[in-house]
PDB file of N, CA and C in Angstrom:
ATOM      1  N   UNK A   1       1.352   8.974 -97.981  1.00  0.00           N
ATOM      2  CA  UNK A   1       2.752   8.595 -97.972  1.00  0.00           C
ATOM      3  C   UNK A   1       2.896   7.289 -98.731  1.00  0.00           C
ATOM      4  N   UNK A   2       4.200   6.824 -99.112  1.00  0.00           N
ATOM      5  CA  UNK A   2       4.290   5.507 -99.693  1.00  0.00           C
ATOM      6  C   UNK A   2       5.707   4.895 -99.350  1.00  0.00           C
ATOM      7  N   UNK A   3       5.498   4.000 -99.145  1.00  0.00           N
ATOM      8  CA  UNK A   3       7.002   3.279 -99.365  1.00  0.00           C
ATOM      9  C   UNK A   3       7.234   1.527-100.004  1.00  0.00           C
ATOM     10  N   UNK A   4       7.840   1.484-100.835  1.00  0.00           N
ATOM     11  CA  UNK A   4       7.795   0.150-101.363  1.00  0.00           C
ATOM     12  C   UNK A   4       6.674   0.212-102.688  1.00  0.00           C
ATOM     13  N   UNK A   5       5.902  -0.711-102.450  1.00  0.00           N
ATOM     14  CA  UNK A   5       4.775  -0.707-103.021  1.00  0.00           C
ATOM     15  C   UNK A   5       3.613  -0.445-103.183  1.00  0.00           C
ATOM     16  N   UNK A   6       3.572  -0.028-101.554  1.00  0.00           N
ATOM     17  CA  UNK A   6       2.437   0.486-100.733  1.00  0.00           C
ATOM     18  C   UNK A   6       2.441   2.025-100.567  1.00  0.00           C
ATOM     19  N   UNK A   7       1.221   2.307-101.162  1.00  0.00           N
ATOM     20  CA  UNK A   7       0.516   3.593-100.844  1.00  0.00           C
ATOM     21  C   UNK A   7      -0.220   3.658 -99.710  1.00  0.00           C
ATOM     22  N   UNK A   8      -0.407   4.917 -98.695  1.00  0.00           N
ATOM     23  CA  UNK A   8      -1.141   4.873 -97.579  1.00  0.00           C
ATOM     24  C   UNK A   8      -1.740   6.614 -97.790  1.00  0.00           C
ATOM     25  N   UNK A   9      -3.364   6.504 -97.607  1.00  0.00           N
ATOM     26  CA  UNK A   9      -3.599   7.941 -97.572  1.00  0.00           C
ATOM     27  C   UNK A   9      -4.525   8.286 -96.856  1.00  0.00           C
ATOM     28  N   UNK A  10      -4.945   9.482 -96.717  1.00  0.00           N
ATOM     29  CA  UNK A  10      -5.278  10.730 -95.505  1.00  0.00           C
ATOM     30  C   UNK A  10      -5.931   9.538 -94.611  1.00  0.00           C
ATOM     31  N   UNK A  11      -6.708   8.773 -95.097  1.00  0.00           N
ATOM     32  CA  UNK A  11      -7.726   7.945 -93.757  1.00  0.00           C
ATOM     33  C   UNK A  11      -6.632   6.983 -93.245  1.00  0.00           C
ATOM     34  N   UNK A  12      -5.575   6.712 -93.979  1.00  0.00           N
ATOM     35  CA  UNK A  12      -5.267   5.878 -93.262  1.00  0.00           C
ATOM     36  C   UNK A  12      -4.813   4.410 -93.712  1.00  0.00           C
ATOM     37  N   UNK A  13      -5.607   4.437 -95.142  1.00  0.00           N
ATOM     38  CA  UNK A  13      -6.041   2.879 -95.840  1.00  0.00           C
ATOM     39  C   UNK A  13      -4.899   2.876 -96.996  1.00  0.00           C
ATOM     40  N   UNK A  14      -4.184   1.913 -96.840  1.00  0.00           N
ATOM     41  CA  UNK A  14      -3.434   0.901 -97.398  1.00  0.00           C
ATOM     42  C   UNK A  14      -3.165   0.348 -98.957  1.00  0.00           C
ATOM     43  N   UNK A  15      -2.777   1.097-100.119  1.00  0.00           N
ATOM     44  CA  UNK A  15      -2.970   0.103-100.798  1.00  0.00           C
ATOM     45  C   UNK A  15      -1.690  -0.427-101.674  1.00  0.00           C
ATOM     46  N   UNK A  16      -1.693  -1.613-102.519  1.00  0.00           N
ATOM     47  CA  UNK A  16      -0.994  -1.769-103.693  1.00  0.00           C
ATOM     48  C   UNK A  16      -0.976  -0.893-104.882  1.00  0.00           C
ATOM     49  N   UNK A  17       0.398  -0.099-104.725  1.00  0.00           N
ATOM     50  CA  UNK A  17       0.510   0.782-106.012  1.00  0.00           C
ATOM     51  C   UNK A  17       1.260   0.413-107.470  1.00  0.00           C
ATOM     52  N   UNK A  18      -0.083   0.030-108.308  1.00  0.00           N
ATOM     53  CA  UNK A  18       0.020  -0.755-109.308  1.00  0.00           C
ATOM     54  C   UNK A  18       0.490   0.081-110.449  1.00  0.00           C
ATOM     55  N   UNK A  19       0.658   1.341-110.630  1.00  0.00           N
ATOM     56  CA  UNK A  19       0.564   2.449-111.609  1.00  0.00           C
ATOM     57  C   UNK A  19       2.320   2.585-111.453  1.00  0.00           C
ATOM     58  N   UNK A  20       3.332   2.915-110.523  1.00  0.00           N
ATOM     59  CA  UNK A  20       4.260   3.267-110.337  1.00  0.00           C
ATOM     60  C   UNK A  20       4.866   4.190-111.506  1.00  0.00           C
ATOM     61  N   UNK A  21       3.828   5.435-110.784  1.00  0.00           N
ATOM     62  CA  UNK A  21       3.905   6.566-111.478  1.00  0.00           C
ATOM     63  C   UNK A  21       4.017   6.035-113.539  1.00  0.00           C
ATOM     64  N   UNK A  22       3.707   4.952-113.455  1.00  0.00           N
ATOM     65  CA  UNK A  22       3.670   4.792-115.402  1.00  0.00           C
ATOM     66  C   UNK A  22       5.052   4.329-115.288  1.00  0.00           C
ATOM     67  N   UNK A  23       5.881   3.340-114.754  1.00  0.00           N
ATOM     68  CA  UNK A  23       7.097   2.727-115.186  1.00  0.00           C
ATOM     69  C   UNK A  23       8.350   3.690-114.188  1.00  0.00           C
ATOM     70  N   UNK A  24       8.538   4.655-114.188  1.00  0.00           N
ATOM     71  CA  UNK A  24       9.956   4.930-113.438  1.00  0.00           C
ATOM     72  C   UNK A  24      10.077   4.574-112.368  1.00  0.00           C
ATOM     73  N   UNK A  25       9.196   4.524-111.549  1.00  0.00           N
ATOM     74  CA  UNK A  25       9.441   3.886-109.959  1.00  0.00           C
ATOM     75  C   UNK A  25       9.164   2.337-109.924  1.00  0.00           C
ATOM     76  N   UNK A  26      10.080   1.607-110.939  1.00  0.00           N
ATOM     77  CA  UNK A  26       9.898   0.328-110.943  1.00  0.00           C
ATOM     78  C   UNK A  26      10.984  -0.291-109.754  1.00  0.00           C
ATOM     79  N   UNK A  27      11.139   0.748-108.814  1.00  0.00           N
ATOM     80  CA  UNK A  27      12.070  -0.133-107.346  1.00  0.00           C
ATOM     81  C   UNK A  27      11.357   0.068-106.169  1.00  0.00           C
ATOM     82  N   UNK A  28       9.629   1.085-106.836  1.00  0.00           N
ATOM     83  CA  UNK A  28       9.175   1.740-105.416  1.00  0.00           C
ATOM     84  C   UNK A  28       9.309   3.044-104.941  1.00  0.00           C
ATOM     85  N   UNK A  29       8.176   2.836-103.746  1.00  0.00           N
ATOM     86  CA  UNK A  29       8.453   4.325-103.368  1.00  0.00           C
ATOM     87  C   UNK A  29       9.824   4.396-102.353  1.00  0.00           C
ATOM     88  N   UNK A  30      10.226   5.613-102.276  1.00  0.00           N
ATOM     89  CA  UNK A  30      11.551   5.895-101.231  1.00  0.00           C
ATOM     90  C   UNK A  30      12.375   4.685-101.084  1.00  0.00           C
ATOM     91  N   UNK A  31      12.582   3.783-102.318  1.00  0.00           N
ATOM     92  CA  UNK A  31      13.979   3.017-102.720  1.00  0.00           C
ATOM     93  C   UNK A  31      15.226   3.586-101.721  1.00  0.00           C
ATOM     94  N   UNK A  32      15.826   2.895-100.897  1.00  0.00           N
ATOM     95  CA  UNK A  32      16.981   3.830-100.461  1.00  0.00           C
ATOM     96  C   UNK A  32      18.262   4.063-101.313  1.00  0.00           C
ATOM     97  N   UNK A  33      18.208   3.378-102.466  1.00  0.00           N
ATOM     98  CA  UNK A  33      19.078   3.801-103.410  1.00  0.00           C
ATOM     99  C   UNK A  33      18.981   4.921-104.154  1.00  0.00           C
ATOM    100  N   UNK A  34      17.961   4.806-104.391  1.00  0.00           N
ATOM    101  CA  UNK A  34      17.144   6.365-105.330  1.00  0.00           C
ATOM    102  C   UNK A  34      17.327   7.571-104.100  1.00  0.00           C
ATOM    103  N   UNK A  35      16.663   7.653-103.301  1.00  0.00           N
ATOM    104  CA  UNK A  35      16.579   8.547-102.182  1.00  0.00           C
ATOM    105  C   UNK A  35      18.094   9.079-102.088  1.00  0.00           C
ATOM    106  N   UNK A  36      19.508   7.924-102.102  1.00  0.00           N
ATOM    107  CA  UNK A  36      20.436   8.718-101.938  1.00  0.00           C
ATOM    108  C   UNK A  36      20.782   9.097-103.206  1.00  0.00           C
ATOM    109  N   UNK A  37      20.450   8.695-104.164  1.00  0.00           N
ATOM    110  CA  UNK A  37      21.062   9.443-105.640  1.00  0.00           C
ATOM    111  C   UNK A  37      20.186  10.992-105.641  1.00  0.00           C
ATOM    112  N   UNK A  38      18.770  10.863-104.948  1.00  0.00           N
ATOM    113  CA  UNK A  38      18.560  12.253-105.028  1.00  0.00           C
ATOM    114  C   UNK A  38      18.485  12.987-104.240  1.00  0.00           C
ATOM    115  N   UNK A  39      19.001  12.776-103.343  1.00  0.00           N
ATOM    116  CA  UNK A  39      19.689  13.077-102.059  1.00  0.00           C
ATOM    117  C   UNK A  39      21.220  14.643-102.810  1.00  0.00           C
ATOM    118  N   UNK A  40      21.813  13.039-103.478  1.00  0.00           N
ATOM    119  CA  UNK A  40      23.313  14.224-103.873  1.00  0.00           C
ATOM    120  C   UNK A  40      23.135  14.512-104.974  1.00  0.00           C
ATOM    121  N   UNK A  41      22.194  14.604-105.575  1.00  0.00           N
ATOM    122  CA  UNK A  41      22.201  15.280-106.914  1.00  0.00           C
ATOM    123  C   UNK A  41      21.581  16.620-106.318  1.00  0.00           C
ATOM    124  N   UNK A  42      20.505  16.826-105.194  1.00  0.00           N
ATOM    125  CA  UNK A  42      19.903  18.036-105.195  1.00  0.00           C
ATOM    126  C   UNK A  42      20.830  18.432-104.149  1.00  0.00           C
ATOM    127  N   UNK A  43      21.940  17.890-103.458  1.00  0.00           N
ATOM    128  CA  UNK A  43      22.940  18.652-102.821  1.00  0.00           C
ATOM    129  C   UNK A  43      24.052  19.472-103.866  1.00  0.00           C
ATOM    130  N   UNK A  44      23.577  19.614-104.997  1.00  0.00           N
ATOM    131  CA  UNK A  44      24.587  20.377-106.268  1.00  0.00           C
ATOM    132  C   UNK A  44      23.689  20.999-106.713  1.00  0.00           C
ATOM    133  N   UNK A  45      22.760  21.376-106.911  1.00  0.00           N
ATOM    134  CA  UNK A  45      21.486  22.355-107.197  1.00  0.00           C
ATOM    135  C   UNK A  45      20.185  21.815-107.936  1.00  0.00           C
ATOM    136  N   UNK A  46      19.328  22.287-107.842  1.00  0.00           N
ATOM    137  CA  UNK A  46      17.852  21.501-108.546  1.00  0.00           C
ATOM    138  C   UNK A  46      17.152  21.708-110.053  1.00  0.00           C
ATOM    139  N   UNK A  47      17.707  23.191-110.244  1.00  0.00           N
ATOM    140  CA  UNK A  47      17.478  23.079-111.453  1.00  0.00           C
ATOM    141  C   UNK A  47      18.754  24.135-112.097  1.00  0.00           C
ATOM    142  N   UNK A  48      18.804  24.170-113.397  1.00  0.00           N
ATOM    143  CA  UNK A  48      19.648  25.456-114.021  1.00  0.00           C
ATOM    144  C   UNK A  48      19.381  25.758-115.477  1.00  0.00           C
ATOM    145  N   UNK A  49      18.548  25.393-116.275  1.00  0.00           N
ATOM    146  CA  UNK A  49      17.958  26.036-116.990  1.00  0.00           C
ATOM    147  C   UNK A  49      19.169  26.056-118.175  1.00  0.00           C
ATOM    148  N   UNK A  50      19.734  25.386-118.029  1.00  0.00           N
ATOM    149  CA  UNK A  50      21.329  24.625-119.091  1.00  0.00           C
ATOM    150  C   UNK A  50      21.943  23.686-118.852  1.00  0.00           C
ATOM    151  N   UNK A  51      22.377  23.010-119.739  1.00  0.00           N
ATOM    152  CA  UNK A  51      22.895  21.817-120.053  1.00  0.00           C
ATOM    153  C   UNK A  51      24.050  21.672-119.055  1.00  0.00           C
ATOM    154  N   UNK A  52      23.953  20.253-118.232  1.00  0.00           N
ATOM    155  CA  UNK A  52      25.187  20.014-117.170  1.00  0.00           C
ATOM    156  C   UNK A  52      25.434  19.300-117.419  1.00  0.00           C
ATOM    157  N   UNK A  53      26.879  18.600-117.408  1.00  0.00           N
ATOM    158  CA  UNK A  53      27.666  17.488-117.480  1.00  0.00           C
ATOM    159  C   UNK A  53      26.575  15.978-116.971  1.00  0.00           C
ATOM    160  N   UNK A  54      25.920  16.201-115.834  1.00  0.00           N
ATOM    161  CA  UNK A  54      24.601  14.864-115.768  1.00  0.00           C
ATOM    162  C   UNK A  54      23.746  14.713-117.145  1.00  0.00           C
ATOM    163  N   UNK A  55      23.371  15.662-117.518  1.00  0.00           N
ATOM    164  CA  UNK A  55      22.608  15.641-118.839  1.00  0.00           C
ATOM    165  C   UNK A  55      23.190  14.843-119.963  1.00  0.00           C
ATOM    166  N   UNK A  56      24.488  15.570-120.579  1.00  0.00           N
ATOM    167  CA  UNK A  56      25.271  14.861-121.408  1.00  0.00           C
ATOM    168  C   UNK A  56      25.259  13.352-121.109  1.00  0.00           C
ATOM    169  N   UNK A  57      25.785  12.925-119.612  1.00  0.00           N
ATOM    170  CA  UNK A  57      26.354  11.547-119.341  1.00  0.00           C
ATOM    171  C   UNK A  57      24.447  10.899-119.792  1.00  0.00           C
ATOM    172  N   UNK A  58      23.426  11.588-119.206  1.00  0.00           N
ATOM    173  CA  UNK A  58      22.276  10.479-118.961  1.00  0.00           C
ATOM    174  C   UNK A  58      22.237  10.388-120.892  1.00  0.00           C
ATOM    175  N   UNK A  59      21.766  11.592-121.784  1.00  0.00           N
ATOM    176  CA  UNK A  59      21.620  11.418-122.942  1.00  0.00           C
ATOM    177  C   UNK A  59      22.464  10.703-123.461  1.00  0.00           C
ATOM    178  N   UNK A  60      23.616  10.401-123.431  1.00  0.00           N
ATOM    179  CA  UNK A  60      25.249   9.420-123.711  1.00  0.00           C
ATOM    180  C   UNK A  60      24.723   8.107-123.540  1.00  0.00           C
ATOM    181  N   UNK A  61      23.931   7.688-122.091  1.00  0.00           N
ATOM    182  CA  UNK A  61      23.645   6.185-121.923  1.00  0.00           C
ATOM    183  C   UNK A  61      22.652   5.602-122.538  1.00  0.00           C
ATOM    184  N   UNK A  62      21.591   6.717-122.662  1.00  0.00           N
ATOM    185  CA  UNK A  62      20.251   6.430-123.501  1.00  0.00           C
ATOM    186  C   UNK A  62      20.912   6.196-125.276  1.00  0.00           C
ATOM    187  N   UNK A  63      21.537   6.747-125.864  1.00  0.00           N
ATOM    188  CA  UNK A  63      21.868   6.734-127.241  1.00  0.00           C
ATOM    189  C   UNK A  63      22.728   4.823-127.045  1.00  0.00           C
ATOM    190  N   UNK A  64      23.645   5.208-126.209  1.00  0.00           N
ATOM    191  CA  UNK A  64      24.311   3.677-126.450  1.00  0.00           C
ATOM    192  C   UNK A  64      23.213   2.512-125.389  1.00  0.00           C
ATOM    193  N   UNK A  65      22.097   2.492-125.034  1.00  0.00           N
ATOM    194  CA  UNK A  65      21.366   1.588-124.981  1.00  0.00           C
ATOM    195  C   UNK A  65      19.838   1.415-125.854  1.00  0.00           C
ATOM    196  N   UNK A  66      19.772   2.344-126.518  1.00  0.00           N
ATOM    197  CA  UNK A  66      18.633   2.125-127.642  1.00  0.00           C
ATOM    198  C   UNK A  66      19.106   2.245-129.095  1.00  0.00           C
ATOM    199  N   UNK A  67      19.250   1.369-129.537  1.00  0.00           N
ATOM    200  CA  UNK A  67      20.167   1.105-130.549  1.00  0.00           C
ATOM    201  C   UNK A  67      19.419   2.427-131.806  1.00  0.00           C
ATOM    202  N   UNK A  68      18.367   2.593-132.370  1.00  0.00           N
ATOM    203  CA  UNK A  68      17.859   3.622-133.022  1.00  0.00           C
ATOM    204  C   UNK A  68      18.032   5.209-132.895  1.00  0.00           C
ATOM    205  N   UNK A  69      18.504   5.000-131.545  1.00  0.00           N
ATOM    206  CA  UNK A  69      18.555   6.612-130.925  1.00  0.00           C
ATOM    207  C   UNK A  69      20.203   7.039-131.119  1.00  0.00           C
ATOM    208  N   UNK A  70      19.901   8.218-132.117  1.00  0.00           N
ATOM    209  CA  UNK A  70      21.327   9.088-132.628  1.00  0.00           C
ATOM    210  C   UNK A  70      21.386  10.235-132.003  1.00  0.00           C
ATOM    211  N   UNK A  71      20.371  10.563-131.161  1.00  0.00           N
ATOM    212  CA  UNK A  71      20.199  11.847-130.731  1.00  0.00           C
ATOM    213  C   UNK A  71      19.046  11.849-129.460  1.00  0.00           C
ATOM    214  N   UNK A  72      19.465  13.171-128.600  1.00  0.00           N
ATOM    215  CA  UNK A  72      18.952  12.839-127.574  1.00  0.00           C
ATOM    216  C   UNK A  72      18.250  14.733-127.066  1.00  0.00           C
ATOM    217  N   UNK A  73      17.249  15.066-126.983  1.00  0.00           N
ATOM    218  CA  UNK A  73      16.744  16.431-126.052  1.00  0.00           C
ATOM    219  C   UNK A  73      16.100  16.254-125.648  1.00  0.00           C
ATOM    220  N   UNK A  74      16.735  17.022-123.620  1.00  0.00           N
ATOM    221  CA  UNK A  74      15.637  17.009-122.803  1.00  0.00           C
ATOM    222  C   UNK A  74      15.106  18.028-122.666  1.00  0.00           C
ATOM    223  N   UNK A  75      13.749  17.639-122.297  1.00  0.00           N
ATOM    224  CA  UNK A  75      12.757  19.001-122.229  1.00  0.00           C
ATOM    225  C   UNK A  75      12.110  19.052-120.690  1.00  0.00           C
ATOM    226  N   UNK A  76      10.863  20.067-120.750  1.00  0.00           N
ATOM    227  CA  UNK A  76      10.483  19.974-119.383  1.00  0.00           C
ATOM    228  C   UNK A  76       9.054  18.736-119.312  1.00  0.00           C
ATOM    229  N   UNK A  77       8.504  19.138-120.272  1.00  0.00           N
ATOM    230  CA  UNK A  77       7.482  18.391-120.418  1.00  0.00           C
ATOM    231  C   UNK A  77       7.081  18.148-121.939  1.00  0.00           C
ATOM    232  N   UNK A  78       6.057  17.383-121.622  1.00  0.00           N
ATOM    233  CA  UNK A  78       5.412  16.245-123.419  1.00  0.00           C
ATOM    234  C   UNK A  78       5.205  17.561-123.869  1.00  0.00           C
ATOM    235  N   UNK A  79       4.527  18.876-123.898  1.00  0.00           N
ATOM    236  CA  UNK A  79       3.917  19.784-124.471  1.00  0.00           C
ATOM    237  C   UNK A  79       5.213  20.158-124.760  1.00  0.00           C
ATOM    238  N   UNK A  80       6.542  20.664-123.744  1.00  0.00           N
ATOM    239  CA  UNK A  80       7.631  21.146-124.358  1.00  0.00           C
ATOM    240  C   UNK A  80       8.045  20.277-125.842  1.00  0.00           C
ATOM    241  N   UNK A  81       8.062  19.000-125.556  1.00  0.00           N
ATOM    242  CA  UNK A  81       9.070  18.361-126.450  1.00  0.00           C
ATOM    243  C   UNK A  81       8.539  18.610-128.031  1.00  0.00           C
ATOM    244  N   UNK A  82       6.755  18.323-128.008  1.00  0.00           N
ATOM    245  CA  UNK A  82       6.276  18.294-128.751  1.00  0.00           C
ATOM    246  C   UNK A  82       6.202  19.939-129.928  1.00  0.00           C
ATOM    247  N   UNK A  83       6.690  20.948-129.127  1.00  0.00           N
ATOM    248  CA  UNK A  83       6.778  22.336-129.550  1.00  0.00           C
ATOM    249  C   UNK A  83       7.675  21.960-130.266  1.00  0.00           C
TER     250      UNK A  83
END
């Protein structure tokens, strides 16, 4: 389990989680802010396999905060994108 910063596993033992998953969980584990954003996002469904109005808005914020970026596709994974 984890919460915060702290990882805890099967034995029991304690540690500082220095990796945070590679940068996105830079608030931690089970953030209660995050938890409720994905809380109501998976109260509207989890996946759909087409483009939803969240998509547009997240690709929209990424283009107007990286000044180089004219364009934006999400994929499932590095192997997808890279196809």
């Amino acid at each position: 389990s984890a919460q915060g910063p702290w990882l805890t596993d099967a034995d029991g033992s304690t540690y500082v989680d220095l990796i945070c998953s590679w940068g996105p969980m830079i608030l931690g584990h089970a953030h209660p802010a995050v938890v409720d954003a994905v809380r109501s996002a998976a109260g509207q469904g989890l996946s759909f396999g087409a483009p939803t109005p969240a998509e547009i808005e997240l690709a929209e914020a990424i283009i107007a905060r990286v000044a180089p970026v004219e364009q934006v596709r999400l994929v499932n994974s590095g192997t997808e994108a890279t196809m």
